[in-house]
Protein backbone atom coordinates (compact mmCIF):
# COMPACT_ATOMS: atom_id res chain seq x y z
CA UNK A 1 -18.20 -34.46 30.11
CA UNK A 2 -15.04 -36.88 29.57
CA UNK A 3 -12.30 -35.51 27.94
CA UNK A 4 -9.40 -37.38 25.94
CA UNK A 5 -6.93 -36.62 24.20
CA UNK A 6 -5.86 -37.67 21.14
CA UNK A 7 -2.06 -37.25 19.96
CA UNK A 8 -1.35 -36.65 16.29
CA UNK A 9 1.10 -34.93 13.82
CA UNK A 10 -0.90 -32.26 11.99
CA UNK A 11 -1.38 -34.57 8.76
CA UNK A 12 -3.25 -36.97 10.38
CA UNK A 13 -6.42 -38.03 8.20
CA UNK A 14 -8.04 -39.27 11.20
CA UNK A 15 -8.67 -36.30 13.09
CA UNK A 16 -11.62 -35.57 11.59
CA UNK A 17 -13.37 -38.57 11.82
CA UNK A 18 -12.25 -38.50 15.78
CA UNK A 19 -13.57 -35.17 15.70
CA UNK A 20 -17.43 -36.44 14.56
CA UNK A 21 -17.35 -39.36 16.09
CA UNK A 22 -16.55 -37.02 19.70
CA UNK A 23 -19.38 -34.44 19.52
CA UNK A 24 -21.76 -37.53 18.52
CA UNK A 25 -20.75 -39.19 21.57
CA UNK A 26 -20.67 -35.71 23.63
CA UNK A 27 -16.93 -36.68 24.67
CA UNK A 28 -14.58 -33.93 24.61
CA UNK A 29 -11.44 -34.10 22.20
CA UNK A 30 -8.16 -32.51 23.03
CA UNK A 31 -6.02 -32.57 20.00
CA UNK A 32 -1.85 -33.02 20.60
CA UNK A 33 -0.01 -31.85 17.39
CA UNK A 34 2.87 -31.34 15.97
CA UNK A 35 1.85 -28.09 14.33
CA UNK A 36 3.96 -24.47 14.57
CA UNK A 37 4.22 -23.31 18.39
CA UNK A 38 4.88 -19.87 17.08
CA UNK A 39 1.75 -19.12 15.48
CA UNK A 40 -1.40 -18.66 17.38
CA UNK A 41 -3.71 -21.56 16.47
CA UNK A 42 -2.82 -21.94 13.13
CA UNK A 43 -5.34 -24.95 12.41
CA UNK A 44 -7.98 -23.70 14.30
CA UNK A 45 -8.43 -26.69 16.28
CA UNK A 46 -6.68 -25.47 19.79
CA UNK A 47 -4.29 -28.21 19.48
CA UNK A 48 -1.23 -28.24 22.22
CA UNK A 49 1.83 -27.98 20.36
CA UNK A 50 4.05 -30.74 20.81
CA UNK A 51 7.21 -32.28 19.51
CA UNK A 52 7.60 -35.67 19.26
CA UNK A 53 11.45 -35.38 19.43
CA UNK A 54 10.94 -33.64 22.77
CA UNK A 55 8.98 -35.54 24.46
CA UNK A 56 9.94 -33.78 28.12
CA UNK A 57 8.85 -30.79 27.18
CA UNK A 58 5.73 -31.75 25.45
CA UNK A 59 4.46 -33.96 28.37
CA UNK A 60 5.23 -31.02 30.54
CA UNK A 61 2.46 -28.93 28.03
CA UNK A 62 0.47 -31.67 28.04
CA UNK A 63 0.53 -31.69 31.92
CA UNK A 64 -0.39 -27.98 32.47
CA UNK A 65 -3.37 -28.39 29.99
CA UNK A 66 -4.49 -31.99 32.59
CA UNK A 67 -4.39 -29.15 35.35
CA UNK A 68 -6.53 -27.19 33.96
CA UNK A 69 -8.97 -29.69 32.95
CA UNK A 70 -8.26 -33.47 33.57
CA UNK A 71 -7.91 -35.87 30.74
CA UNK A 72 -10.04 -39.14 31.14
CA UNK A 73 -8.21 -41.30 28.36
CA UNK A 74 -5.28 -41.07 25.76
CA UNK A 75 -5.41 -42.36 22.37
CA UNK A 76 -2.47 -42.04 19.47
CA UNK A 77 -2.63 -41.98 15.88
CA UNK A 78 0.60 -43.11 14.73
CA UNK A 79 3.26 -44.69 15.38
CA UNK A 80 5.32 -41.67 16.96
CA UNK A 81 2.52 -40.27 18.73
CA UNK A 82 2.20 -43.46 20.54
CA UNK A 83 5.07 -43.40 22.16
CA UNK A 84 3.94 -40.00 24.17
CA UNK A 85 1.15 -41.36 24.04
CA UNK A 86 2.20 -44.19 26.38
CA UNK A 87 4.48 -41.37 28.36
CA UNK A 88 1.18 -39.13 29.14
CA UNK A 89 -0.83 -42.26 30.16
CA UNK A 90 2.13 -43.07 32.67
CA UNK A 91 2.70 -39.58 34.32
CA UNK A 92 -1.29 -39.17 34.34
CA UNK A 93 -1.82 -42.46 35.84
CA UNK A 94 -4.30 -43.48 32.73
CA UNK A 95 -4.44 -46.50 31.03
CA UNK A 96 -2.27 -47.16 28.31
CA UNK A 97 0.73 -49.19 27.15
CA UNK A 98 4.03 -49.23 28.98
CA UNK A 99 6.14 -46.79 27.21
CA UNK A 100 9.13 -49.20 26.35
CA UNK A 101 6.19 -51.23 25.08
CA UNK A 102 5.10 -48.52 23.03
CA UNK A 103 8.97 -47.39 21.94
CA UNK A 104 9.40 -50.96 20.77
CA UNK A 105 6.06 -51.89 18.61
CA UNK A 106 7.79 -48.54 17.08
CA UNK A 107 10.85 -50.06 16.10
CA UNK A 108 11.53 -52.59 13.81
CA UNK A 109 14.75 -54.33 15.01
CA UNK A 110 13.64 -54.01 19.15
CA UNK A 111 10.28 -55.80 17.70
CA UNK A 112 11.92 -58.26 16.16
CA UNK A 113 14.57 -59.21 19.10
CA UNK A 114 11.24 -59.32 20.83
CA UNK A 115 9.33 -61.45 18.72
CA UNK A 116 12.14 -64.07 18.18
CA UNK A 117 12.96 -63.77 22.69
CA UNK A 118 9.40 -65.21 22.40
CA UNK A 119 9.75 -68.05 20.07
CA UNK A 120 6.94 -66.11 17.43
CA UNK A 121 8.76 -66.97 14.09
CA UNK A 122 10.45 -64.49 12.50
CA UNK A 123 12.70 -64.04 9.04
CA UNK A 124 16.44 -64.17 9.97
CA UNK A 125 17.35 -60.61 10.10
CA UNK A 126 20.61 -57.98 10.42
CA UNK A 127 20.81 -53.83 10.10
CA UNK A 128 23.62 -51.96 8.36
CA UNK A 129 23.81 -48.25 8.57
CA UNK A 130 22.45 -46.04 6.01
CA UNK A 131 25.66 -44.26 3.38
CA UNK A 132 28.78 -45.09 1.66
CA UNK A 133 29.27 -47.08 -1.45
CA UNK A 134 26.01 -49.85 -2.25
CA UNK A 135 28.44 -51.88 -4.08
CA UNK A 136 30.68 -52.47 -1.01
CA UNK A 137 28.00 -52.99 1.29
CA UNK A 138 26.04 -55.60 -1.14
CA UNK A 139 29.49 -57.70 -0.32
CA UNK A 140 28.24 -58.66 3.19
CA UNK A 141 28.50 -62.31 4.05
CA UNK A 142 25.00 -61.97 6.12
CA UNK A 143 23.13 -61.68 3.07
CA UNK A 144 20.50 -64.19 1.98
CA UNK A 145 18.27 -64.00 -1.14
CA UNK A 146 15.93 -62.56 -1.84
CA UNK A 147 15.39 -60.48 1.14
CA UNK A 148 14.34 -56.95 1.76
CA UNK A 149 15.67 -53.54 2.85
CA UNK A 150 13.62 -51.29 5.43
CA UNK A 151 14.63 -47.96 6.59
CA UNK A 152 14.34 -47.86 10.52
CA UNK A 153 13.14 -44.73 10.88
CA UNK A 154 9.91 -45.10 8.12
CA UNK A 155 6.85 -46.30 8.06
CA UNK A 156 3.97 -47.33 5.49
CA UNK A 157 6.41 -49.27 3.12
CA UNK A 158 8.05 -46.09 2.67
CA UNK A 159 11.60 -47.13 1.16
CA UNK A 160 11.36 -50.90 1.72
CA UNK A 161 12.95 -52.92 -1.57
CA UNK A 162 13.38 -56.32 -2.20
CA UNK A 163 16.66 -57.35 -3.27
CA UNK A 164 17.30 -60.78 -5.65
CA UNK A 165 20.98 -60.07 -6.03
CA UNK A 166 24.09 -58.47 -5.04
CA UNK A 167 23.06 -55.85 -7.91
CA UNK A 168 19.71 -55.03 -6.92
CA UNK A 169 21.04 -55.22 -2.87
CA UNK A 170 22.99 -52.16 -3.74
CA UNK A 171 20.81 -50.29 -6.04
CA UNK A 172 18.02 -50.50 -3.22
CA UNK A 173 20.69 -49.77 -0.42
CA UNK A 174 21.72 -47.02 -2.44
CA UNK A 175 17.82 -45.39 -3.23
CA UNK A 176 16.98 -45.89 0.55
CA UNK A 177 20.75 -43.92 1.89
CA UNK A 178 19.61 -41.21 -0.76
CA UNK A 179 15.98 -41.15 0.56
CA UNK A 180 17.05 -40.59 4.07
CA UNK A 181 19.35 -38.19 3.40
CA UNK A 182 16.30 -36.21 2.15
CA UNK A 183 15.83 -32.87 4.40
CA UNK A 184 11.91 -33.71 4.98
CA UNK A 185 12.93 -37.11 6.48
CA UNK A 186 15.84 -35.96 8.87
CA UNK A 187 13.76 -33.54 10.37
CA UNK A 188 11.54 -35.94 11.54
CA UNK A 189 13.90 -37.20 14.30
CA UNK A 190 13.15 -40.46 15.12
CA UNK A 191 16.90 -41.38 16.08
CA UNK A 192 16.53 -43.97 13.66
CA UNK A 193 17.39 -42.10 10.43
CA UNK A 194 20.62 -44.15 10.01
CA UNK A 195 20.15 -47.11 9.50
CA UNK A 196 18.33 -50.13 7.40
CA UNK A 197 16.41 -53.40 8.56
CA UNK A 198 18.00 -56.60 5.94
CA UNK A 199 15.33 -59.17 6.44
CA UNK A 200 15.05 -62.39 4.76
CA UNK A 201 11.99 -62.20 2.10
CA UNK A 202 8.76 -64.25 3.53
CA UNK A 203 6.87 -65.79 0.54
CA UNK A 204 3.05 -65.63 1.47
CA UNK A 205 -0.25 -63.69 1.82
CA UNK A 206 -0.36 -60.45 4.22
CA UNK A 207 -3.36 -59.53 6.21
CA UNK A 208 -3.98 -56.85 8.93
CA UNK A 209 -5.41 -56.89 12.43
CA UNK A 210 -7.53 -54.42 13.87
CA UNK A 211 -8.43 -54.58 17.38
CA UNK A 212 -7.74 -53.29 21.07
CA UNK A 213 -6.09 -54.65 24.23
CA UNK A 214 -7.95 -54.16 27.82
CA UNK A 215 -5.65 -54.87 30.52
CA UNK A 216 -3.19 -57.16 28.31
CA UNK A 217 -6.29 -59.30 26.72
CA UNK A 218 -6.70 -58.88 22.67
CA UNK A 219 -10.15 -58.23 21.18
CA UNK A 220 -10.12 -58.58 17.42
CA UNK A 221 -12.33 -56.14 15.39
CA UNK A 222 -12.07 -57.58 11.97
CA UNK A 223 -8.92 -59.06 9.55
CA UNK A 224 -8.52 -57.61 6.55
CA UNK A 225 -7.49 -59.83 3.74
CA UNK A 226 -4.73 -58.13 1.27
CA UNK A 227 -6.09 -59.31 -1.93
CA UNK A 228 -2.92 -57.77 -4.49
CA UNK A 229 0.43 -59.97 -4.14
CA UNK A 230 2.59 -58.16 -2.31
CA UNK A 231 5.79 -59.44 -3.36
CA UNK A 232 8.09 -56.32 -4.01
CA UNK A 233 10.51 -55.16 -5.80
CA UNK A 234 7.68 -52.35 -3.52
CA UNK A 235 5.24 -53.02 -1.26
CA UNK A 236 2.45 -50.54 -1.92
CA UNK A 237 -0.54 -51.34 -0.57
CA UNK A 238 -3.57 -51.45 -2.34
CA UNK A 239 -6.48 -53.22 -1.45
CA UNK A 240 -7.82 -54.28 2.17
CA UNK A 241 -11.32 -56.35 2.13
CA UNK A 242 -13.01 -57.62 5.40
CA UNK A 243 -14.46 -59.83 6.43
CA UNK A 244 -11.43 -62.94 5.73
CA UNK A 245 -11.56 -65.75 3.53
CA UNK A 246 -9.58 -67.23 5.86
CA UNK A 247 -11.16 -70.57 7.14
CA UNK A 248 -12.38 -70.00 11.09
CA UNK A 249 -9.59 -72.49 12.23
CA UNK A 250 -7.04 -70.34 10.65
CA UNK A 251 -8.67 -66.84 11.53
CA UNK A 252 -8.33 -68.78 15.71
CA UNK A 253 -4.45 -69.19 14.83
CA UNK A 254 -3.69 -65.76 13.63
CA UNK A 255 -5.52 -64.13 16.67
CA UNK A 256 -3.63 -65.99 19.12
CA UNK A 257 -0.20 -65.32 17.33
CA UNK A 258 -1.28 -61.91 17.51
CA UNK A 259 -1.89 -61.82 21.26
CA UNK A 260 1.37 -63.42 21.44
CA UNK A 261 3.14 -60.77 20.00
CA UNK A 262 1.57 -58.24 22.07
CA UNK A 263 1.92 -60.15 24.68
CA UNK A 264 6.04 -60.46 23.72
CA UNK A 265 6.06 -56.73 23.10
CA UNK A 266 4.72 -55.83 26.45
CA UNK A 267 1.55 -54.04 25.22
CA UNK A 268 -1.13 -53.71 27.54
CA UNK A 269 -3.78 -51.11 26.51
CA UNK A 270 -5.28 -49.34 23.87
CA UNK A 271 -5.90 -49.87 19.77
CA UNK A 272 -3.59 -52.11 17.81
CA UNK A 273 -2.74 -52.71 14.43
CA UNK A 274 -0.66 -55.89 13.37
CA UNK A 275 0.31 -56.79 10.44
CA UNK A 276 1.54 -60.40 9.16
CA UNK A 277 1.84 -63.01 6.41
CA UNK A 278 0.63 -66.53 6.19
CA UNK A 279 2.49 -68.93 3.90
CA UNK A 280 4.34 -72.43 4.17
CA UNK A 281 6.36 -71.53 7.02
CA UNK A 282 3.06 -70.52 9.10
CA UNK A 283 2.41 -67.11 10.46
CA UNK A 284 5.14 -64.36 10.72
CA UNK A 285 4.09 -61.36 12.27
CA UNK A 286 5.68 -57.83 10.42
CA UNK A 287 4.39 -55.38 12.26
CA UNK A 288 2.08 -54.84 15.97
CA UNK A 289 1.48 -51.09 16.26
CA UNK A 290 0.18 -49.56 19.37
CA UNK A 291 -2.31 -47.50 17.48
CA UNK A 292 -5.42 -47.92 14.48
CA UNK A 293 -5.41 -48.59 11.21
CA UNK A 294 -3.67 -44.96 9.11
CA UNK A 295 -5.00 -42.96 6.98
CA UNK A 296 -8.62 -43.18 6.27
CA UNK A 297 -8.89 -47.08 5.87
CA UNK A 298 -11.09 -46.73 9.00
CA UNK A 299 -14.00 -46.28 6.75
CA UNK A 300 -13.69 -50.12 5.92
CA UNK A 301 -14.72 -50.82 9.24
CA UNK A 302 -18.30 -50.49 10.95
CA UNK A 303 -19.89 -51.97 13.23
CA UNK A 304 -23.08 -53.33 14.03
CA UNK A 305 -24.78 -50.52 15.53
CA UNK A 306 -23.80 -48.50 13.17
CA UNK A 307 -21.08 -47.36 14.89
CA UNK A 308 -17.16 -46.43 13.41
CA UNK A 309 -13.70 -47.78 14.83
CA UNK A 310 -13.35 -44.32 16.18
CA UNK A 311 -16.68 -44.09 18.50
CA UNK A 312 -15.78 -47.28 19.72
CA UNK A 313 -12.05 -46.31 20.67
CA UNK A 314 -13.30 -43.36 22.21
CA UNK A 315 -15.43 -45.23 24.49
CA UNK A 316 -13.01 -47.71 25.26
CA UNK A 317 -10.57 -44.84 25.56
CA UNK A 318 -12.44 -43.52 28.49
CA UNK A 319 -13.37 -47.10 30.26
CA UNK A 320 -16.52 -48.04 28.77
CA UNK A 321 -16.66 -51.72 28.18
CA UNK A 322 -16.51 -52.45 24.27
CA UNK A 323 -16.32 -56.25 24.21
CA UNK A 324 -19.68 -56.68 22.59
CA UNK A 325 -18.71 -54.56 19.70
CA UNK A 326 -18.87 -56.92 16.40
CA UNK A 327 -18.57 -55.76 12.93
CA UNK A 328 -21.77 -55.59 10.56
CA UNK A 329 -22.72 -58.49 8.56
CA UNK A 330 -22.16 -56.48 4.89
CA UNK A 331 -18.35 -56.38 3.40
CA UNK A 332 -16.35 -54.01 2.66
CA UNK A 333 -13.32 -52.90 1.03
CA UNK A 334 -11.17 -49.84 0.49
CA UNK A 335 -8.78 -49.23 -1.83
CA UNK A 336 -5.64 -46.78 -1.03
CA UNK A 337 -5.34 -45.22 -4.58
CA UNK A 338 -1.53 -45.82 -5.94
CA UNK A 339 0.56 -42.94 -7.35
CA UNK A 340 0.99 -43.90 -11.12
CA UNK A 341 4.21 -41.98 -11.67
CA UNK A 342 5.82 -38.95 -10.58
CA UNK A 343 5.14 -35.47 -11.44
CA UNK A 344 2.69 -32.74 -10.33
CA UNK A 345 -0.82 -33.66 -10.20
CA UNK A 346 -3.11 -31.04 -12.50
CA UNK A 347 -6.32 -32.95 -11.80
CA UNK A 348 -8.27 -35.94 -11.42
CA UNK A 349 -11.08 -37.26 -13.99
CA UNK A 350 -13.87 -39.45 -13.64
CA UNK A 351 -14.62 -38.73 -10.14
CA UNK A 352 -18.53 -38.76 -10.79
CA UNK A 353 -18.03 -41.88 -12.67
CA UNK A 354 -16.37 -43.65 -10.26
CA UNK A 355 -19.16 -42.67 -7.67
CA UNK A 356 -21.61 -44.24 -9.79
CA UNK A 357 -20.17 -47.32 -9.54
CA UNK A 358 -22.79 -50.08 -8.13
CA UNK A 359 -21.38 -51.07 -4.17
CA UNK A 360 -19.30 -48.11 -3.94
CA UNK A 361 -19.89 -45.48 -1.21
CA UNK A 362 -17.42 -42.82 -1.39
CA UNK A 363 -14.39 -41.60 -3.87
CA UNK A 364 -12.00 -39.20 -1.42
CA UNK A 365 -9.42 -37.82 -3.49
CA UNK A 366 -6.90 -36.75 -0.81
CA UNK A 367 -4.08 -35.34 -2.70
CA UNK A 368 -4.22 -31.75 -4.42
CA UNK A 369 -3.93 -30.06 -7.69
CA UNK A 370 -0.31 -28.41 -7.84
CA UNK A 371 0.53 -31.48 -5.29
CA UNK A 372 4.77 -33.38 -6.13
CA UNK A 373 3.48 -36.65 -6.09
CA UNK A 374 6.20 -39.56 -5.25
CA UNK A 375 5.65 -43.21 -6.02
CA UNK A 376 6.90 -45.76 -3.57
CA UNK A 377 9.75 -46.23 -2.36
CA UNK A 378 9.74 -42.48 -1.93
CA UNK A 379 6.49 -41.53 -2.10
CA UNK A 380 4.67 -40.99 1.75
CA UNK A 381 1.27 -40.79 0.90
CA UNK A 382 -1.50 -42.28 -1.65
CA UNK A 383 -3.70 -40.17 -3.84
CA UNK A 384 -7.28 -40.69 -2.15
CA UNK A 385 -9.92 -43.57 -0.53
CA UNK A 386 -12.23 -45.83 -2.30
CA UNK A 387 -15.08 -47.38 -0.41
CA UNK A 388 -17.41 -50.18 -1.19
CA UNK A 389 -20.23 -52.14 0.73
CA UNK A 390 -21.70 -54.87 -0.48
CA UNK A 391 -23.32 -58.33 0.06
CA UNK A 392 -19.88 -60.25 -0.44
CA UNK A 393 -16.00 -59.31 -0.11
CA UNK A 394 -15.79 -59.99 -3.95
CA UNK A 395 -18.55 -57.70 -4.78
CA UNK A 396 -16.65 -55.32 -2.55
CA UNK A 397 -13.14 -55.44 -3.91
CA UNK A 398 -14.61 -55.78 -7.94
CA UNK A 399 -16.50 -52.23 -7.35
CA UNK A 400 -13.52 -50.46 -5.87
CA UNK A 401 -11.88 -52.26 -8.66
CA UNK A 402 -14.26 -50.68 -11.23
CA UNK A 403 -14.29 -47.12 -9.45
CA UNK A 404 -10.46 -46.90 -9.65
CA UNK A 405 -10.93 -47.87 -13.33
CA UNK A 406 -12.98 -44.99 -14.18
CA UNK A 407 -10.49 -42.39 -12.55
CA UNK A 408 -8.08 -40.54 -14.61
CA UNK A 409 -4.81 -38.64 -13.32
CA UNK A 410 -3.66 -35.98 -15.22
CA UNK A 411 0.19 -35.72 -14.05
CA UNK A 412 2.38 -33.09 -15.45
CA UNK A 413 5.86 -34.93 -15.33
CA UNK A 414 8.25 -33.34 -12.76
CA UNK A 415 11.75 -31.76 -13.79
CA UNK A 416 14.68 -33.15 -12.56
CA UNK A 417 17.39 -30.65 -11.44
CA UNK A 418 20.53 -31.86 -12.53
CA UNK A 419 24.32 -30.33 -10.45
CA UNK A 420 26.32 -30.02 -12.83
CA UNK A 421 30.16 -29.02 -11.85
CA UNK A 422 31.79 -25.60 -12.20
């Protein structure tokens, strides 16, 4: 039986559907987690602990557990994870992406002095470090409007702002230094905690990528149109719809930009997930991750044989040949529920109505009662999955539409602790 293993932290909705997809294809899945390493097994899924900020001595536990039983492929969920990801591929002699590949598809500022090195177009760009007075910092000569702040260190539009003027430049600088000074984000370690991304604002449409690189050569899976504007002062994601409206001519250019950037990144094997907006100065690529899709948007995407993104991974994962993998002829769309407001969340109406929907296949409500829900910038997660199938992409998007409509969130309104001196 093949065995790979598949690196994680412990929230990871994915591991499930890796799970199923494993025992259907009688592949054996060794899970790689960030979970406690002083409790015995506390998930139940005989994970080997790991941490990603020590990545010496989690390869070495990694290692022993190859010894034992030899691992036949290496897949990542995330974007930390891919980074040991691409360390355990190169001390196991697997494939996988370089790791200063990997380290750099992780890092906003290395991707972009990559990206621009290559002559891919990119928004003129500087970082400041995190702290200190807004006000003073909003004074810099570098900055351009409107443009937009990103932590380093985060992911998933977690504390990115746009900014329209030297007021709203410090407000946002001033929300993100307080957001990473948060406890639950410094222990995450990423050595990036510091310091902020100033990029200028890029007017356009965004659209993801899914697809996976054999020896350096990208096969697209599908691109998934981002029907809400996504024009700040957040960026929460919303809607993704497949397949594209784009026009075949344009669907060839974003591809090949996208191989580009891989290409200019140094990644060579494995899933990717890119990220980029089309407007009037072309194609500008945000993001090229060396992993799938997050969350459970994986959902949005089958294939022709029935099959899910994560059966086909796994089989490319341990050297089966997936390049006649296409994606089925119905669309589909899935909607990352927003956070309405913040507070605790008592519980969530209209599930069964929302089910009943016409086109829509499944209502996941992820987040739990007694749950602090955060909306973006802070927030770090959405409240559940909507699903929907149907005969065209706006049939899709209108029933996840119409599901979401029928949900109601009842959110008791969260106390604010005030210091006060003395």
């Amino acid at each position: 039986m093949s065995r790979v293993l598949l690196l994680s932290t412990t929230t990871g909705y994915q591991l499930r559907s890796f799970n199923d997809a494993a025992e259907q294809l009688g592949i054996e899945v060794v899970f790689a987690t960030d979970r406690c390493q002083q409790l015995d097994d506390p998930w139940r899924d005989r994970a080997i602990a790991v941490r990603f900020h020590e990545e010496a001595a989690s390869i070495e536990a990694i290692v022993a557990e190859a010894r034992r039983a030899p691992f036949h492929g290496v897949i990542a969920v995330g974007d930390r994870p891919a980074i040991l990801a691409a360390l355990v591929a190169a001390r196991l002699g697997l494939p996988g992406n370089p790791p200063e590949a990997a380290a750099a598809s992780s890092n906003k500022l290395e991707a972009r002095h990559r990206l621009a090195a290559a002559g891919l177009a990119v928004p003129s760009y500087f970082t400041v470090p995190a702290g200190g007075d807004g006000r003073r910092a909003a004074a810099d000569s570098r900055i351009t409007f409107p443009c937009v702040l990103k932590p380093l260190g985060l992911s998933g539009s977690r504390g990115v702002i746009r900014a329209d003027s030297p007021a709203e430049w410090a407000a946002a600088f001033d929300r993100i230094s307080a957001l990473l000074a948060r406890v639950d984000v410094r222990a995450a370690r990423t050595g990036l905690e510091n310091m902020v991304l100033v990029e200028r604002f890029i007017a356009g449409r965004e659209f993801a990528v899914e697809g996976v690189l054999t020896d350096g050569a990208l096969q697209v899976f599908t691109i998934f149109d981002k029907p809400d504007p996504l024009d700040g002062p957040f960026f929460e994601e919303t809607i993704y719809v497949t397949p594209s409206a784009l026009d075949p001519e344009s669907q060839s250019q974003l591809v090949a930009i996208i191989q580009e950037a891989t290409d200019a990144l140094g990644l060579w094997h494995g899933p990717v997930h890119a990220e980029c907006r089309v407007g009037p100065g072309g194609v500008f690529v945000l993001e090229v991750a060396a992993r799938p899709i997050g969350g459970l948007c994986s959902r949005a995407l089958r294939f022709a044989d029935g099959s899910s993104l994560e059966h086909v991974l796994l089989r490319h994962a341990i050297g089966e040949d997936v390049w006649t993998s296409s994606r089925e002829a119905a669309a589909s769309a899935v909607m990352m529920i927003p956070i309405p407001r913040r507070g605790w969340l008592r519980r969530v109406d209209g599930e069964k109505e929302a089910r009943a929907v016409p086109n829509v296949e499944e209502v996941h409500v992820t987040a739990r009662p007694g749950q602090l829900l955060e909306t973006l910038p802070e927030a770090g997660s959405y409240l559940g999955f909507i699903f929907a199938r149907a005969a065209s992409t706006v049939d899709a998007e209108a029933a996840v539409r119409a599901a979401h409509a029928q949900l109601s969130f009842i959110i008791e309104p969260a106390i604010e602790m005030v210091r006060t001196p003395g």
